[in-house]
C-alpha atoms as a PDB file:
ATOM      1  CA  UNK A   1      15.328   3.057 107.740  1.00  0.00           C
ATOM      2  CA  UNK A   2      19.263   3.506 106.300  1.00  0.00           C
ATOM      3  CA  UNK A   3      20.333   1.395 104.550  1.00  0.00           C
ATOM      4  CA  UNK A   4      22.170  -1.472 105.952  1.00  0.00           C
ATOM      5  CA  UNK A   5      25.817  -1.412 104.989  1.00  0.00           C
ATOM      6  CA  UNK A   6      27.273  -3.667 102.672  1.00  0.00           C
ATOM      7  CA  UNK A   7      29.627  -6.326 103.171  1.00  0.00           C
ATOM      8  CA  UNK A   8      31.639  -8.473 101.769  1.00  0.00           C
ATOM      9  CA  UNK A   9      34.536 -10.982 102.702  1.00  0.00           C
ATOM     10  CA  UNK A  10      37.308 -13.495 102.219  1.00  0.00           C
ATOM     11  CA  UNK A  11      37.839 -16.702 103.859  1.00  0.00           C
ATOM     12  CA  UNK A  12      40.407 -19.504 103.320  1.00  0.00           C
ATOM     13  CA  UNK A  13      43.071 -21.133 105.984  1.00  0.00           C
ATOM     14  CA  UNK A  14      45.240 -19.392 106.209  1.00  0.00           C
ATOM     15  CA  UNK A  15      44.137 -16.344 105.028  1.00  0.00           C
ATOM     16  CA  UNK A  16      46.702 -13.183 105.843  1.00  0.00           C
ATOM     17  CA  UNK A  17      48.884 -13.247 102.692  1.00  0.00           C
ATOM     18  CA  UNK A  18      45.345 -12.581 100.242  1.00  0.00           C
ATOM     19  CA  UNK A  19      45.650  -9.211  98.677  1.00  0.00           C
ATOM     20  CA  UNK A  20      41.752  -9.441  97.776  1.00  0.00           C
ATOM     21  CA  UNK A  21      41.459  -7.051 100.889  1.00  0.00           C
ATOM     22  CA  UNK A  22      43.505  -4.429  99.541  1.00  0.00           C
ATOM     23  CA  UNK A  23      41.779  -4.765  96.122  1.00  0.00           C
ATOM     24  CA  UNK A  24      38.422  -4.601  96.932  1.00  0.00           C
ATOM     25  CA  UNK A  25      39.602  -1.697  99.440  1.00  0.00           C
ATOM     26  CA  UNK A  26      40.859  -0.128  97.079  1.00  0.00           C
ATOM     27  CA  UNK A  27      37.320   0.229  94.341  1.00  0.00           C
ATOM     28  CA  UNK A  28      35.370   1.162  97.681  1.00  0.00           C
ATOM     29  CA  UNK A  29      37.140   3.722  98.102  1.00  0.00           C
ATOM     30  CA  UNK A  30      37.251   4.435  94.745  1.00  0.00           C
ATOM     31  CA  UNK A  31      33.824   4.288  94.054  1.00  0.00           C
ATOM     32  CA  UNK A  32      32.697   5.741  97.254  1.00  0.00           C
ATOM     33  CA  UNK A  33      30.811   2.967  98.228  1.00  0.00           C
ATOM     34  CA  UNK A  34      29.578   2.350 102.082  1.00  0.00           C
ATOM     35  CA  UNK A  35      30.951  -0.988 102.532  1.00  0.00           C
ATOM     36  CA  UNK A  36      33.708  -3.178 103.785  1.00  0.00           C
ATOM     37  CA  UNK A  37      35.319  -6.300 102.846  1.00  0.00           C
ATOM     38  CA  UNK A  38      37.659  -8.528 105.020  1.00  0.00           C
ATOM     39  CA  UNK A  39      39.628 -11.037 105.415  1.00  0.00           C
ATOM     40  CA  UNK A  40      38.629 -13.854 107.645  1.00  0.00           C
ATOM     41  CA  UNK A  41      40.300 -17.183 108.913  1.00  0.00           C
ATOM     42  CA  UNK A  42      38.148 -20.288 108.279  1.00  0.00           C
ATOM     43  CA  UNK A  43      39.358 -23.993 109.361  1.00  0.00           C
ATOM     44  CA  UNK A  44      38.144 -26.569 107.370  1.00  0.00           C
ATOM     45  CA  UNK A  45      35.918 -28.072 110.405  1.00  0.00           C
ATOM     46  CA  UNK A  46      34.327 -24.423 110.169  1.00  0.00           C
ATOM     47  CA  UNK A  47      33.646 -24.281 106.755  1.00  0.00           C
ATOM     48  CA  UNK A  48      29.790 -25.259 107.069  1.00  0.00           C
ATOM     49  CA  UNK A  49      28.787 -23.454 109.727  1.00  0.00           C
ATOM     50  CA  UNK A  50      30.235 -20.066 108.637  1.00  0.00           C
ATOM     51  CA  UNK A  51      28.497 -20.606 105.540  1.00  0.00           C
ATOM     52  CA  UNK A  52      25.115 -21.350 107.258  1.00  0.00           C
ATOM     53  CA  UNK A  53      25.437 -17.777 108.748  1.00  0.00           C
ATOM     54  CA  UNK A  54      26.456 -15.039 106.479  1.00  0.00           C
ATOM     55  CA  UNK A  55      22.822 -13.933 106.194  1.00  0.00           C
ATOM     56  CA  UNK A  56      22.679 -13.419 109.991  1.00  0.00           C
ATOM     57  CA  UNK A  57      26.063 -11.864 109.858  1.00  0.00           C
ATOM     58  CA  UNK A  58      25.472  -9.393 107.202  1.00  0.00           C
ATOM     59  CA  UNK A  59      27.562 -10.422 104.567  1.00  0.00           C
ATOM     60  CA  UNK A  60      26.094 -10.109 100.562  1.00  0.00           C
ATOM     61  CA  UNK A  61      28.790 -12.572  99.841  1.00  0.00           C
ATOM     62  CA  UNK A  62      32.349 -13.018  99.546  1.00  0.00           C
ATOM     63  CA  UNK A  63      35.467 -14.859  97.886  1.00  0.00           C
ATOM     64  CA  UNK A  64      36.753 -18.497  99.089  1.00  0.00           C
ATOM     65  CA  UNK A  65      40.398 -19.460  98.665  1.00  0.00           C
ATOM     66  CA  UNK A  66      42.246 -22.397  99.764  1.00  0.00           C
ATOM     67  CA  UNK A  67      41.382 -24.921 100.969  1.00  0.00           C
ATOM     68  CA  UNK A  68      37.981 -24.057 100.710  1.00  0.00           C
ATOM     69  CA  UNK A  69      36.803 -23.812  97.118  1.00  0.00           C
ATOM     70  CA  UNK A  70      35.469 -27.984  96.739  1.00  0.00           C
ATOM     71  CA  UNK A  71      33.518 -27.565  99.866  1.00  0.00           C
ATOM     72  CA  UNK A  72      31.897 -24.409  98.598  1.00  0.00           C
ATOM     73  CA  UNK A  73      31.277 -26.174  95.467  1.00  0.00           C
ATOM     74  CA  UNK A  74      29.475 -28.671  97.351  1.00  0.00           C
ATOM     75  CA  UNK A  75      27.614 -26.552  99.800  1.00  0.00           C
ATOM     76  CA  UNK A  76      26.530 -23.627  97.244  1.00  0.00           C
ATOM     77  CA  UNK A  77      22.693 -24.452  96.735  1.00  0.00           C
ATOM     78  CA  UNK A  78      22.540 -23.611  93.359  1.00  0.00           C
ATOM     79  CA  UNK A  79      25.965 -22.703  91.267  1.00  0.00           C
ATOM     80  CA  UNK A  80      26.438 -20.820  87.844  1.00  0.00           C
ATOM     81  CA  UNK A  81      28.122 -22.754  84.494  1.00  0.00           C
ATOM     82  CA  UNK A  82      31.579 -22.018  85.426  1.00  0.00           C
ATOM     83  CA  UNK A  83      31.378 -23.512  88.305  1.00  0.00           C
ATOM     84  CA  UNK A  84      29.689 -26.385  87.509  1.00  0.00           C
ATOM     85  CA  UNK A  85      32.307 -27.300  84.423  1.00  0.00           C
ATOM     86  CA  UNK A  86      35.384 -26.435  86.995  1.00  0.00           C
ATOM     87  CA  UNK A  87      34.649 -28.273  89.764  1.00  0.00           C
ATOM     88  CA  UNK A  88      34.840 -25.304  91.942  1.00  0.00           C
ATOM     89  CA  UNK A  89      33.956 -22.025  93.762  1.00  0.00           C
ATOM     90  CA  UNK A  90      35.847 -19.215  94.575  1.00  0.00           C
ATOM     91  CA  UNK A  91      32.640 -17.037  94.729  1.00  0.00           C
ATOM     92  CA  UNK A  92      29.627 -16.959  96.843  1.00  0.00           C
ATOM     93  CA  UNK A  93      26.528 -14.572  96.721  1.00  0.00           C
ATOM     94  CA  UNK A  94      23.085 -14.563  98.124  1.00  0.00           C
ATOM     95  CA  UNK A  95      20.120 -14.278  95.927  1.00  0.00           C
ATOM     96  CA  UNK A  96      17.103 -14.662  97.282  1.00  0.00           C
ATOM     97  CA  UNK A  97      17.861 -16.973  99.899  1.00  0.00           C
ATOM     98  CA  UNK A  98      19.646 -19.288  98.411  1.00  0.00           C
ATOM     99  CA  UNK A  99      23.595 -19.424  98.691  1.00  0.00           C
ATOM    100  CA  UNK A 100      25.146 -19.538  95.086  1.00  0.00           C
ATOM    101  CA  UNK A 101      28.805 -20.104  93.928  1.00  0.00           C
ATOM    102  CA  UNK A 102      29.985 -19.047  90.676  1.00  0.00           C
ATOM    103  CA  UNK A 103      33.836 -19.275  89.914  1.00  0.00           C
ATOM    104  CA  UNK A 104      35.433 -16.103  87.901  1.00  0.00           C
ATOM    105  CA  UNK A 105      38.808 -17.655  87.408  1.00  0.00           C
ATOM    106  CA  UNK A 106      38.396 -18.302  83.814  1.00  0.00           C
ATOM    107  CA  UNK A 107      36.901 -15.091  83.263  1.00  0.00           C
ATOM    108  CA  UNK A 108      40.059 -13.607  84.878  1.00  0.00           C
ATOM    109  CA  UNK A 109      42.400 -15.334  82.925  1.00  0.00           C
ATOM    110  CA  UNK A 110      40.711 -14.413  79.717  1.00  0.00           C
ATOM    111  CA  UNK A 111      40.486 -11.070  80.222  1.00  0.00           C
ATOM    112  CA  UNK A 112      44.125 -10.625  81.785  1.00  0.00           C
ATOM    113  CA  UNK A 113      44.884 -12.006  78.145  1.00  0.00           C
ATOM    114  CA  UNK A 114      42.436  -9.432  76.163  1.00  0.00           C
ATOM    115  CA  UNK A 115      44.248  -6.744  77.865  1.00  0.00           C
ATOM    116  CA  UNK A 116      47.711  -7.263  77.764  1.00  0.00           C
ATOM    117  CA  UNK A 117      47.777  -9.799  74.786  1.00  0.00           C
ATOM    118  CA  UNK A 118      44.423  -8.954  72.604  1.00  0.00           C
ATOM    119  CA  UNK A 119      43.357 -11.488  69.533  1.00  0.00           C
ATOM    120  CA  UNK A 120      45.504 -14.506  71.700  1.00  0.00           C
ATOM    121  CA  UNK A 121      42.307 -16.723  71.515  1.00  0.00           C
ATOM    122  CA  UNK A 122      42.740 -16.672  67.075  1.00  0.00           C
ATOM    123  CA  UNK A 123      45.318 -19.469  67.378  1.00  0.00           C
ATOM    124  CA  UNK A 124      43.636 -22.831  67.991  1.00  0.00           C
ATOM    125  CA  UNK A 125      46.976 -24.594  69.665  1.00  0.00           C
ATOM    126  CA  UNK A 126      47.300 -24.088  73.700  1.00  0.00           C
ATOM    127  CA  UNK A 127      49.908 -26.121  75.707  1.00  0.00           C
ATOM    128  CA  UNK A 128      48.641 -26.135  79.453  1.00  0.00           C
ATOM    129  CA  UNK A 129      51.507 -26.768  82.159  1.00  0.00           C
ATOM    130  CA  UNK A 130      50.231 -28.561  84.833  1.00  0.00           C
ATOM    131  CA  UNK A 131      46.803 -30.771  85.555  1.00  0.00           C
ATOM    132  CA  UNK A 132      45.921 -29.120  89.353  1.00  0.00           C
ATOM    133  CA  UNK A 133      42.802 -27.019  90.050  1.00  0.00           C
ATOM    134  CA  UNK A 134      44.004 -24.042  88.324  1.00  0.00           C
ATOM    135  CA  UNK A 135      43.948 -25.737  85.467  1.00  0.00           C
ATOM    136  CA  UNK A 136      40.354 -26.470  85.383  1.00  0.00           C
ATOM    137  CA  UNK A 137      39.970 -22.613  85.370  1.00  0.00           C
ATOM    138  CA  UNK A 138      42.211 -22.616  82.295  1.00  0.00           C
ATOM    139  CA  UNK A 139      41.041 -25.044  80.236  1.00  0.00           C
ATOM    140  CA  UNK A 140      37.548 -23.842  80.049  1.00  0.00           C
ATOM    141  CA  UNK A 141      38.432 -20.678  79.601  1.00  0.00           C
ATOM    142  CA  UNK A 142      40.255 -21.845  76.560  1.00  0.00           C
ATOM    143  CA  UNK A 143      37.254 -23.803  75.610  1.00  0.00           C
ATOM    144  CA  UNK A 144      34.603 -21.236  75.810  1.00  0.00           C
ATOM    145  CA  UNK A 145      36.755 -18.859  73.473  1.00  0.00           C
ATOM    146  CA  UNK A 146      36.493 -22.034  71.284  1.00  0.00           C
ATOM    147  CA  UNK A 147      40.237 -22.875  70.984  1.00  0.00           C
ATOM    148  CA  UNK A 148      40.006 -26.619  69.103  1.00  0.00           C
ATOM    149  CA  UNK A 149      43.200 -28.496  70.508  1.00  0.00           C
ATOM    150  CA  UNK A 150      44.288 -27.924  73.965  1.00  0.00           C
ATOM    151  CA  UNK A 151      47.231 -30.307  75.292  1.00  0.00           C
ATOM    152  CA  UNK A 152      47.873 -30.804  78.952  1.00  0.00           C
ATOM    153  CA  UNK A 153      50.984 -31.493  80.180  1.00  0.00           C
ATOM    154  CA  UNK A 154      52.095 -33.026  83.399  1.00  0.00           C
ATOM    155  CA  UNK A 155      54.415 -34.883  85.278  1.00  0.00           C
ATOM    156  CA  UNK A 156      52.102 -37.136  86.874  1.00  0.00           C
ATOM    157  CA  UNK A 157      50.246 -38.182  83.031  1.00  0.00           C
ATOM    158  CA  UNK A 158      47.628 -39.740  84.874  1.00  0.00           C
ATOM    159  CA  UNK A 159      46.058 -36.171  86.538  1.00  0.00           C
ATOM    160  CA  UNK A 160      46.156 -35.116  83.088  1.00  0.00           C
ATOM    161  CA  UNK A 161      44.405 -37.588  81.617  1.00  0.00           C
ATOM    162  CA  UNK A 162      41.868 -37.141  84.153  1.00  0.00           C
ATOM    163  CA  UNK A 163      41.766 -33.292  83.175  1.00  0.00           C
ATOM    164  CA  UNK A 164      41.169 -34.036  79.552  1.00  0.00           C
ATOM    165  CA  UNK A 165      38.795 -36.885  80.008  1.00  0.00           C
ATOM    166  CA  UNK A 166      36.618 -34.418  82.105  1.00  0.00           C
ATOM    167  CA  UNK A 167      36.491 -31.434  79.277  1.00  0.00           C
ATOM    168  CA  UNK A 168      36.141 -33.901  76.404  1.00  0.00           C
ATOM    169  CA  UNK A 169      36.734 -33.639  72.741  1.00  0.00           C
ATOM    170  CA  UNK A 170      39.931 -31.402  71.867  1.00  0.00           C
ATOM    171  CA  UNK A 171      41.695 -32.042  74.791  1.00  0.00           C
ATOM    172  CA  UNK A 172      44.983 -34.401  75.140  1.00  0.00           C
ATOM    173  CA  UNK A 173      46.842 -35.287  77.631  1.00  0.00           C
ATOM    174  CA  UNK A 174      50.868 -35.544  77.881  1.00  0.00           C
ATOM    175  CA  UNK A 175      53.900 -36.344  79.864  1.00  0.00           C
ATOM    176  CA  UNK A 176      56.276 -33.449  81.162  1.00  0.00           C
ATOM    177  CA  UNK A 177      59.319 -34.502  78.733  1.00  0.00           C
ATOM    178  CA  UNK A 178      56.996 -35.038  75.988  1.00  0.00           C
ATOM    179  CA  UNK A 179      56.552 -31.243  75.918  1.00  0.00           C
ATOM    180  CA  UNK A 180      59.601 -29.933  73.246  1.00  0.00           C
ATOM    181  CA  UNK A 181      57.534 -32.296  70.729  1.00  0.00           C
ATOM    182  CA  UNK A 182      54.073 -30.020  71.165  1.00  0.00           C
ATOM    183  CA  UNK A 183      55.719 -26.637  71.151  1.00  0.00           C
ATOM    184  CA  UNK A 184      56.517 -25.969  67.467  1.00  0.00           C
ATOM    185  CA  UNK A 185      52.547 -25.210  66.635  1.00  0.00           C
ATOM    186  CA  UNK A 186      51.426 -23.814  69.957  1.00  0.00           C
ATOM    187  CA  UNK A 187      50.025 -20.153  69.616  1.00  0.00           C
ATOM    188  CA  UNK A 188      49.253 -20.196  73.527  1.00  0.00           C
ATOM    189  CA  UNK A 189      51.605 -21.213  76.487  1.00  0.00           C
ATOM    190  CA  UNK A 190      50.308 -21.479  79.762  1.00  0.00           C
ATOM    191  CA  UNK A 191      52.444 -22.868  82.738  1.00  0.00           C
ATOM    192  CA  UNK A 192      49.724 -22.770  86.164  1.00  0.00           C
ATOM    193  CA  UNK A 193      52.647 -25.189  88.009  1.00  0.00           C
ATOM    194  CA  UNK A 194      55.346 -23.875  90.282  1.00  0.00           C
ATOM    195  CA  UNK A 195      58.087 -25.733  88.064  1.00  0.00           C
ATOM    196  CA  UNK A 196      60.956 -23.067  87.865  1.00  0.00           C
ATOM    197  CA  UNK A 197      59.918 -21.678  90.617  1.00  0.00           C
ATOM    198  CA  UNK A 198      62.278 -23.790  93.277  1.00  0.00           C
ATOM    199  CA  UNK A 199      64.461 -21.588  95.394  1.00  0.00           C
ATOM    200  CA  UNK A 200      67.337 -21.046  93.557  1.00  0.00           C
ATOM    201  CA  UNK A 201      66.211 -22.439  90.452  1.00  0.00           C
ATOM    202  CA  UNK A 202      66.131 -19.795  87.751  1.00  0.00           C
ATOM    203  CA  UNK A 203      65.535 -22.192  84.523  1.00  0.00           C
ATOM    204  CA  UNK A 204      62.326 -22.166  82.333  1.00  0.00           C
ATOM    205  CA  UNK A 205      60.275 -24.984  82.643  1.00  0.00           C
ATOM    206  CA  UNK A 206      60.623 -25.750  78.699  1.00  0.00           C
ATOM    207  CA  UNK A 207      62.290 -24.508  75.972  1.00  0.00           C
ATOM    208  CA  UNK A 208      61.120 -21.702  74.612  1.00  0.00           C
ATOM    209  CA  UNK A 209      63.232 -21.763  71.395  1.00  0.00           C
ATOM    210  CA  UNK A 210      60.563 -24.270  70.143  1.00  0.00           C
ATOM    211  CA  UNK A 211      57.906 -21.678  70.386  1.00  0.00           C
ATOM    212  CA  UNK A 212      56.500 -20.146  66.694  1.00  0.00           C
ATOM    213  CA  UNK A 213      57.523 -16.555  66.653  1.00  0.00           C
ATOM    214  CA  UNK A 214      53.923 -15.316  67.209  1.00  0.00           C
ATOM    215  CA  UNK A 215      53.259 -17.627  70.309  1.00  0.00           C
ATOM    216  CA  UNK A 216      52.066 -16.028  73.504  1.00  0.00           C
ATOM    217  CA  UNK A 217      53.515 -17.275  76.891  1.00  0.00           C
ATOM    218  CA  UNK A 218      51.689 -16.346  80.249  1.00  0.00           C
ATOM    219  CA  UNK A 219      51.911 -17.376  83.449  1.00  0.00           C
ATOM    220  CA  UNK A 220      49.368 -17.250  86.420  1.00  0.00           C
ATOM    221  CA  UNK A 221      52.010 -16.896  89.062  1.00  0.00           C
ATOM    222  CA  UNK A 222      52.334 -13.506  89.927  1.00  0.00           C
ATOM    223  CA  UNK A 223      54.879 -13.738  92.938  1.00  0.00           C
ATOM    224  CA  UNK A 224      57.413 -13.261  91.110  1.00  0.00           C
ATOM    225  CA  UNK A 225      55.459 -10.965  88.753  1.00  0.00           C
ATOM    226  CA  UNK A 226      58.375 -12.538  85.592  1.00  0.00           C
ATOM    227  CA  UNK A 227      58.711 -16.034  86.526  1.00  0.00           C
ATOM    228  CA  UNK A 228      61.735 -18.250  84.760  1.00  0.00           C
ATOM    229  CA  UNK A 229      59.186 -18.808  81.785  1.00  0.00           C
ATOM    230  CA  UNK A 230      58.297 -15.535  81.527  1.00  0.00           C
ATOM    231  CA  UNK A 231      62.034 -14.177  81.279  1.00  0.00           C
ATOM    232  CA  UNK A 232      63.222 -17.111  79.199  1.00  0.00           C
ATOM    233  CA  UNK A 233      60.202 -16.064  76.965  1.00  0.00           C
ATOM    234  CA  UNK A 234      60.495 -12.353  76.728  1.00  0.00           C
ATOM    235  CA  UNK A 235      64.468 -12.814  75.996  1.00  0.00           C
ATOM    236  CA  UNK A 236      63.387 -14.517  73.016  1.00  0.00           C
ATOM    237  CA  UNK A 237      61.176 -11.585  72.023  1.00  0.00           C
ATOM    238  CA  UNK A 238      57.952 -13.679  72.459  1.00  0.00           C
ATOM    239  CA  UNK A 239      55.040 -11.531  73.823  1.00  0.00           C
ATOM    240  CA  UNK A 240      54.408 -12.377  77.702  1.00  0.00           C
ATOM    241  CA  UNK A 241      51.586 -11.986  80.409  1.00  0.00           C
ATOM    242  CA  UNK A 242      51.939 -12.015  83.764  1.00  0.00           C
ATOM    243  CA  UNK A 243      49.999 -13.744  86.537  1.00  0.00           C
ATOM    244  CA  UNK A 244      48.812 -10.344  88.323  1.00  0.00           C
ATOM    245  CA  UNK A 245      45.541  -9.840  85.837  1.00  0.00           C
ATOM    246  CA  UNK A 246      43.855 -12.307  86.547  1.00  0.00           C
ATOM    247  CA  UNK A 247      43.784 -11.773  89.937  1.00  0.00           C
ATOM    248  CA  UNK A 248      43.141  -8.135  89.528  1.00  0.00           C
ATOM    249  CA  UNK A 249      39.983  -9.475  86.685  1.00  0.00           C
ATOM    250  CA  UNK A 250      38.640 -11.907  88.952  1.00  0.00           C
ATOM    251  CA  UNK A 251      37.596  -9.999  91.372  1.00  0.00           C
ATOM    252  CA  UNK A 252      35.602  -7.794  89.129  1.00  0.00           C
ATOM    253  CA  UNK A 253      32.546  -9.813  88.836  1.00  0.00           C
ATOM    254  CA  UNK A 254      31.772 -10.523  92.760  1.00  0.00           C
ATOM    255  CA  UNK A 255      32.293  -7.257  93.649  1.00  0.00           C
ATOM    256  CA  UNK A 256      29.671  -6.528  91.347  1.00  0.00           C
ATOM    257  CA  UNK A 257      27.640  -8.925  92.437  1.00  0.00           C
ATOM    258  CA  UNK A 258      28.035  -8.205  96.369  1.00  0.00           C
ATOM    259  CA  UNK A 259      28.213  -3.786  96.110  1.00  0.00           C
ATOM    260  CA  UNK A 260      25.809  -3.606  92.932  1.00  0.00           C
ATOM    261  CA  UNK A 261      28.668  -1.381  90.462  1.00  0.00           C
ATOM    262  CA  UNK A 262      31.298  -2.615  88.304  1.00  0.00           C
ATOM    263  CA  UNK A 263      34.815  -1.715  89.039  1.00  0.00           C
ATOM    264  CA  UNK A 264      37.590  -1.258  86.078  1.00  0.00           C
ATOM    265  CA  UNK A 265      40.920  -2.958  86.703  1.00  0.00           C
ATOM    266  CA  UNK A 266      43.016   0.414  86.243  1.00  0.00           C
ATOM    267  CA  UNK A 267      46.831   1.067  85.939  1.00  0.00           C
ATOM    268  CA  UNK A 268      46.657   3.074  89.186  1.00  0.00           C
ATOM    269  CA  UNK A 269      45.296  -0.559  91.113  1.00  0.00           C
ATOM    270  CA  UNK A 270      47.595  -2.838  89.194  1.00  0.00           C
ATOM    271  CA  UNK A 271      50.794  -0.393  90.361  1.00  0.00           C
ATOM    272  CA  UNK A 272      49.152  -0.063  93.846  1.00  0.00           C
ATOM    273  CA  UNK A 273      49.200  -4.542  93.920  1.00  0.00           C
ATOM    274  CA  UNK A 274      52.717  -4.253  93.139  1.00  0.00           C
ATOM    275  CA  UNK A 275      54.473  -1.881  95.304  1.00  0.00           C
ATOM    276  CA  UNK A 276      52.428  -4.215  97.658  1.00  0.00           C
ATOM    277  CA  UNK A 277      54.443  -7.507  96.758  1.00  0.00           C
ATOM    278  CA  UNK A 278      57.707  -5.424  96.648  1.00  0.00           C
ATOM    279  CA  UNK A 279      58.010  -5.274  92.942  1.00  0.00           C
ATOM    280  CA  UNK A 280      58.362  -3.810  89.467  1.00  0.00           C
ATOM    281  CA  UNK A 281      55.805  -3.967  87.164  1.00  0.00           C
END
């Protein structure tokens, strides 16, 4: 008997604007691999039941996306460490009957950073914009490369002291115009909030003048691929990383997972991503 073809997926609500499609696409075809993997439209009152039947359907697993990745969290029967300190899946894989959910943001962020910004984890000051679910992702990826004083800042101080309660020792939590006062030791800015990013407004969420000479600034945004923060930083001549990695790294491990090879995040994928969002590198 052939063997059946391989598929993967992903699902959130909506769902059209995900490039994941064009990514995994793209290491198919690359790897010549007989498989597919597409996007699909889930509502929320959907969720369960599409879960219950990717066995039936075919699927080896797939990627979930807003609004999704709590209820996968929940409904995964067994979930790996990332997941588990995050809060969240964006991952799901069979394995031997049993639905897991794993969560490769962190991994993506990190390695974005090894890439484009190597020896970034050898400071031990980060300054995290922004207390939403992305930066769950960030913080323990920040944690696990054993970075000893992380402070979160956000404008509601109350979600961040919520964030730092959950991760525990290192971890502080601070109000938005508090920021200038935690910038002058920080080898590691990270902004995972849309401040700046306002139609028509062009201005950097902080100052970046306050920034040590040998600071790294990165953003996970990567539509626009040089945010206000990134532009404010590079002007200054600090080195910058773009959001576009990490969702180029983060797909890495399920693919793996679901098609059973590794893919390598090449220069030829990245440039294909970005002549997809209308854009210079």
């Amino acid at each position: 008997m052939a063997e059946r073809r391989k598929k993967a997926f992903v699902c959130g609500h909506p769902i059209k604007h995900s490039r994941s499609p064009k990514i995994h696409g793209y290491w198919l075809n690359e790897l010549g691999i007989d498989g597919s993997y597409e996007a699909i439209d889930v509502a929320p009152g959907d969720f369960a039941r599409f879960l219950a039947g990717l066995s039936q359907a075919g699927f080896a697993g797939g990627n979930v996306t807003i609004p999704h990745k709590e209820a996968a969290f929940t409904l995964a029967h067994r979930r790996d460490e990332a997941a588990e300190a995050i809060g969240a899946v964006n991952t799901l894989w069979l394995e031997d009957g049993l639905l897991w959910g794993g969560n490769t943001d962190a991994y993506g962020f990190a390695a974005n950073l090894d890439e484009y910004a190597p020896g970034w984890g050898s400071g031990n000051v980060a300054v995290v914009l922004g207390a939403g679910g992305a930066s769950r992702a960030i913080v323990h990826a920040l944690k696990k490369r054993g970075l000893g004083d992380i402070r979160i800042v956000n404008r509601t101080v109350s979600r961040a002291v919520e964030l730092a309660d959950h991760f525990g020792d290192g971890i502080s939590a601070h109000p938005l115009p508090a920021v200038g006062e935690l910038l002058s030791d920080c080898g590691l800015l990270v902004n995972t909030t849309s401040l700046g990013m306002a139609d028509g407004d062009e201005t950097s969420p902080v100052d970046v003048s306050l920034l040590p000479a040998h600071a790294v600034v990165t953003d996970i945004v990567y539509v626009p691929l040089e945010t206000p923060l990134l532009a404010a930083a590079s002007a200054r001549g600090l080195k910058t990383v773009d959001g576009l990695g990490m969702l180029l790294h983060q797909a890495v491990p399920g693919f793996d997972r679901w098609f059973g090879q590794r893919p390598q995040v090449s220069s030829e994928l990245r440039d294909m991503i970005v002549a997809d969002l209308g854009g210079a590198a």
